[in-house]
N, C-alpha and C. Protein backbone atom coordinates (compact mmCIF):
# COMPACT_ATOMS: atom_id res chain seq x y z
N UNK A 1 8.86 16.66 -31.04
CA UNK A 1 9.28 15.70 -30.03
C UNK A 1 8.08 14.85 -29.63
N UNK A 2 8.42 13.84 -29.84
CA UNK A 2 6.86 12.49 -29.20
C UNK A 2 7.57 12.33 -27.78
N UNK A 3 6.17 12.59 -26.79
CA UNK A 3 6.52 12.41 -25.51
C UNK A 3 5.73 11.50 -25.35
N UNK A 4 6.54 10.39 -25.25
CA UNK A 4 5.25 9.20 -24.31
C UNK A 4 5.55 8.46 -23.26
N UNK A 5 4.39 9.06 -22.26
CA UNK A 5 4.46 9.09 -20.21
C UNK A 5 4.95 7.51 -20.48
N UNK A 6 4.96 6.29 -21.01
CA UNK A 6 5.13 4.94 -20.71
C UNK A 6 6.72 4.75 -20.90
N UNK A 7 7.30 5.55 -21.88
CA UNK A 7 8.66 5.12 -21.59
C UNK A 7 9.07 5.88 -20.40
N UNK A 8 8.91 6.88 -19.91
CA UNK A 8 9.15 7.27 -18.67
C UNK A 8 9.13 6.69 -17.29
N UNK A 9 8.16 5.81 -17.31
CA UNK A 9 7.50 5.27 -16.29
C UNK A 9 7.36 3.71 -15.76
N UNK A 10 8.35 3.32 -14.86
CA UNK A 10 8.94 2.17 -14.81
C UNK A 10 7.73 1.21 -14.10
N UNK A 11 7.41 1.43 -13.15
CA UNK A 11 6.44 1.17 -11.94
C UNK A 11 6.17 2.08 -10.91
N UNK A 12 5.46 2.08 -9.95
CA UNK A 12 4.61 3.12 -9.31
C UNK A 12 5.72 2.18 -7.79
N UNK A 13 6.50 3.04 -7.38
CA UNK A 13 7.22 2.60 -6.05
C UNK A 13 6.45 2.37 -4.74
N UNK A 14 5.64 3.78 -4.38
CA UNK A 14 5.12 3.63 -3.11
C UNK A 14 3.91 4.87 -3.10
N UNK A 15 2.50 4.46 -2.41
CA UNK A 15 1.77 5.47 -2.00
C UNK A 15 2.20 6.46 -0.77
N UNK A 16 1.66 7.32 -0.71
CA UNK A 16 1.88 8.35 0.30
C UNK A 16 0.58 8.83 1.16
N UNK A 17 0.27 8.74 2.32
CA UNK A 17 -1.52 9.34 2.73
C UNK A 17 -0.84 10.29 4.28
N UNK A 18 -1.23 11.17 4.57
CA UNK A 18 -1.15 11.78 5.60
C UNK A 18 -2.20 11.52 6.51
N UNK A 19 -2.08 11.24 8.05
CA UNK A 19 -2.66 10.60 8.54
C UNK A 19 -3.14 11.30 10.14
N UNK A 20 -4.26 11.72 10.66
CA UNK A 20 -3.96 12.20 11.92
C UNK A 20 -3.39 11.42 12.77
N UNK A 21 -3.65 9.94 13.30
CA UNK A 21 -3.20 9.23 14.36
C UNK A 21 -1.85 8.75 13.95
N UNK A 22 -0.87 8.33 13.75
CA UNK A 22 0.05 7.63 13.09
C UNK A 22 0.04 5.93 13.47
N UNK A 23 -0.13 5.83 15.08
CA UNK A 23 -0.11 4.47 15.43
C UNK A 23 -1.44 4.07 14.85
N UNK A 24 -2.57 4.38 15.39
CA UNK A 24 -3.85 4.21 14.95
C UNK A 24 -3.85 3.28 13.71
N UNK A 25 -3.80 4.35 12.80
CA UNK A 25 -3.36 3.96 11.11
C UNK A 25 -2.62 2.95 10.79
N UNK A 26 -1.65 2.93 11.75
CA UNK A 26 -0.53 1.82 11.58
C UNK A 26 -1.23 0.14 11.81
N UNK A 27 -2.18 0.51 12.83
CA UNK A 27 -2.78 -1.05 13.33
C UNK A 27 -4.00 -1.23 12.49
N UNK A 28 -4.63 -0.35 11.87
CA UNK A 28 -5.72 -0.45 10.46
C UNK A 28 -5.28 -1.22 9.79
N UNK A 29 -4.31 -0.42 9.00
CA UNK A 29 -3.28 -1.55 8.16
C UNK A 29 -3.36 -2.95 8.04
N UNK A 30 -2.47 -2.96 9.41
CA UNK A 30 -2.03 -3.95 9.71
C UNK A 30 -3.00 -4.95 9.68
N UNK A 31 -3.99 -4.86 10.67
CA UNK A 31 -5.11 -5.57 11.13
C UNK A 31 -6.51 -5.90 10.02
N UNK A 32 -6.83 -4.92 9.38
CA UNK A 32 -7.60 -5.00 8.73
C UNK A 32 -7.24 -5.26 6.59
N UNK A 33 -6.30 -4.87 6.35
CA UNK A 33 -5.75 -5.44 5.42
C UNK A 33 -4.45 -6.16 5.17
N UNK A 34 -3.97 -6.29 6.22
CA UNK A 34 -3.21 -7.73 6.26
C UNK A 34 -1.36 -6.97 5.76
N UNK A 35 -1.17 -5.47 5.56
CA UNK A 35 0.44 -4.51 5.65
C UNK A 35 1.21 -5.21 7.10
N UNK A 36 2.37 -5.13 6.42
CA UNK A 36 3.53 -5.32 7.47
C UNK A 36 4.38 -4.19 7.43
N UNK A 37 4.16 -3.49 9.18
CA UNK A 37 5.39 -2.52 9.04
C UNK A 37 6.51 -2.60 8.93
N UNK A 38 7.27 -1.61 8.03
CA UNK A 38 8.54 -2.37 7.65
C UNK A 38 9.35 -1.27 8.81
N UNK A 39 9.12 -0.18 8.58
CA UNK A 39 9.95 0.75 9.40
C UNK A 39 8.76 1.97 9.64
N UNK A 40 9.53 2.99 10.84
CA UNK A 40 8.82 3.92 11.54
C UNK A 40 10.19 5.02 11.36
N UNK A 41 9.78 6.08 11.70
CA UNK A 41 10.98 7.17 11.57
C UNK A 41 10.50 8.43 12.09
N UNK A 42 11.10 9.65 11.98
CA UNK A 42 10.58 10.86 11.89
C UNK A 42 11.81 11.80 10.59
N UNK A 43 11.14 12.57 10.22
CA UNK A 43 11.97 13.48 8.93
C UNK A 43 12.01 15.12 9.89
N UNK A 44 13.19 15.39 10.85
CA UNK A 44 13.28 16.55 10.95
C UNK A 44 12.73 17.49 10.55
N UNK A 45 13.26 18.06 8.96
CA UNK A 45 13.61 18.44 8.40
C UNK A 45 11.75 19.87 7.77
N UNK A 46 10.67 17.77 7.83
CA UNK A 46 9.53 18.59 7.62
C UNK A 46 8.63 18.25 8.80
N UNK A 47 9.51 18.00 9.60
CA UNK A 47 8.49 17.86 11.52
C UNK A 47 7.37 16.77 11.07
N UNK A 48 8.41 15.55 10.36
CA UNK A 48 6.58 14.75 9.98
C UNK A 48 7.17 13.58 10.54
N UNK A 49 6.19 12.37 11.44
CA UNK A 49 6.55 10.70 11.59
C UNK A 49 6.18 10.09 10.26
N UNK A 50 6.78 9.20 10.27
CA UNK A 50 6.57 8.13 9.48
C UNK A 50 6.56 7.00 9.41
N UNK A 51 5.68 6.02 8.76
CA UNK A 51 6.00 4.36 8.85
C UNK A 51 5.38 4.22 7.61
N UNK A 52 6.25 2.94 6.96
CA UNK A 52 6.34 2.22 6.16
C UNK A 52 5.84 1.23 6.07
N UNK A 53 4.93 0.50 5.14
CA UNK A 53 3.87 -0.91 5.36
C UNK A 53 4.21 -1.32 4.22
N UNK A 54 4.17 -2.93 4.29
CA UNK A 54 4.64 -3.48 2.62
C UNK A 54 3.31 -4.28 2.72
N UNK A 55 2.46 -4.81 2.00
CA UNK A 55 2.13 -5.72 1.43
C UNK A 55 2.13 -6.40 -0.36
N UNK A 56 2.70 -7.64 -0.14
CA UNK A 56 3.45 -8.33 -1.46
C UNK A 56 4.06 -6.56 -2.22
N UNK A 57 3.64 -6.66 -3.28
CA UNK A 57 4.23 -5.62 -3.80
C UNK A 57 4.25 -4.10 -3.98
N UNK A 58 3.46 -3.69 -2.87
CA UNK A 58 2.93 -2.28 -2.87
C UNK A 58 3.64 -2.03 -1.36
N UNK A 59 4.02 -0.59 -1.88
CA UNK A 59 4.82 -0.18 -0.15
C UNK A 59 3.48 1.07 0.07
N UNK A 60 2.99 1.48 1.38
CA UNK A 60 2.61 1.87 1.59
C UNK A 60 3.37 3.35 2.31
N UNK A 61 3.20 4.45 2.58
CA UNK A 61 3.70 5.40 3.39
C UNK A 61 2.96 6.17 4.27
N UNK A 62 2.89 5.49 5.62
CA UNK A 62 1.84 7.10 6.16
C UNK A 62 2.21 8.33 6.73
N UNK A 63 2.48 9.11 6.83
CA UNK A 63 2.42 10.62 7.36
C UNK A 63 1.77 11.08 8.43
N UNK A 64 2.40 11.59 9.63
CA UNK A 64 1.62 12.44 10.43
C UNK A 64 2.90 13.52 10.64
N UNK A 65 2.04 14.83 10.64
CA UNK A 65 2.54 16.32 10.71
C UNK A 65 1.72 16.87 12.09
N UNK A 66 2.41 17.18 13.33
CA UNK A 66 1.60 17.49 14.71
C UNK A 66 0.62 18.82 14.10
N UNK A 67 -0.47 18.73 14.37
CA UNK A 67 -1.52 19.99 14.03
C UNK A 67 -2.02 19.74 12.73
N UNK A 68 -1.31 18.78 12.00
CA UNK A 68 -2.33 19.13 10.60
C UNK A 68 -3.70 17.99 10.54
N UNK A 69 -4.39 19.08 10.26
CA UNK A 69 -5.78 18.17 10.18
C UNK A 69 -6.50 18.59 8.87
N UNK A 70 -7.41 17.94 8.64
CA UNK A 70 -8.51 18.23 7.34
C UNK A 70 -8.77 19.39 7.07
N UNK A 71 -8.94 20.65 8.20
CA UNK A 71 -9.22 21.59 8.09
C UNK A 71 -8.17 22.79 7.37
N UNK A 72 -6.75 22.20 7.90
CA UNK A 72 -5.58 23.12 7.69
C UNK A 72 -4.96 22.98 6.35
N UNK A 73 -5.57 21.86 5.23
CA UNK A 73 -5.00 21.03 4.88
C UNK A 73 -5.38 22.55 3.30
């Protein structure tokens, strides 16, 4: 079987970074490289916030989980 990762692999959708501050991060973004938030949320499910940043063609994702820090990680 020839496996080759390029037919698999359409484009790269969105990054992901976990973040301690969530707003903080959010106005970095924003402010210093020029992301527009698209949306904010929270996921029950894994107790995490979230917001969404687009710039032109890259979506961004940040993550905050209450307590997790560098150390726990």
């Amino acid at each position: 079987m020839n496996t080759n990762i390029s037919e698999y692999i359409l484009r790269q959708h969105h990054v992901a970074f976990f973040v301690g501050d969530l707003d903080k991060a959010i106005r970095f973004y924003e402010d210093n490289l020029g992301f527009e938030l698209v949306c904010t949320g929270h996921v029950d499910a894994a107790n995490e916030d979230l917001a969404m940043l687009k710039l032109k063609g890259t979506i961004l994702e940040l993550l905050s989980t209450p307590g997790l820090t560098t150390e726990t990680l």
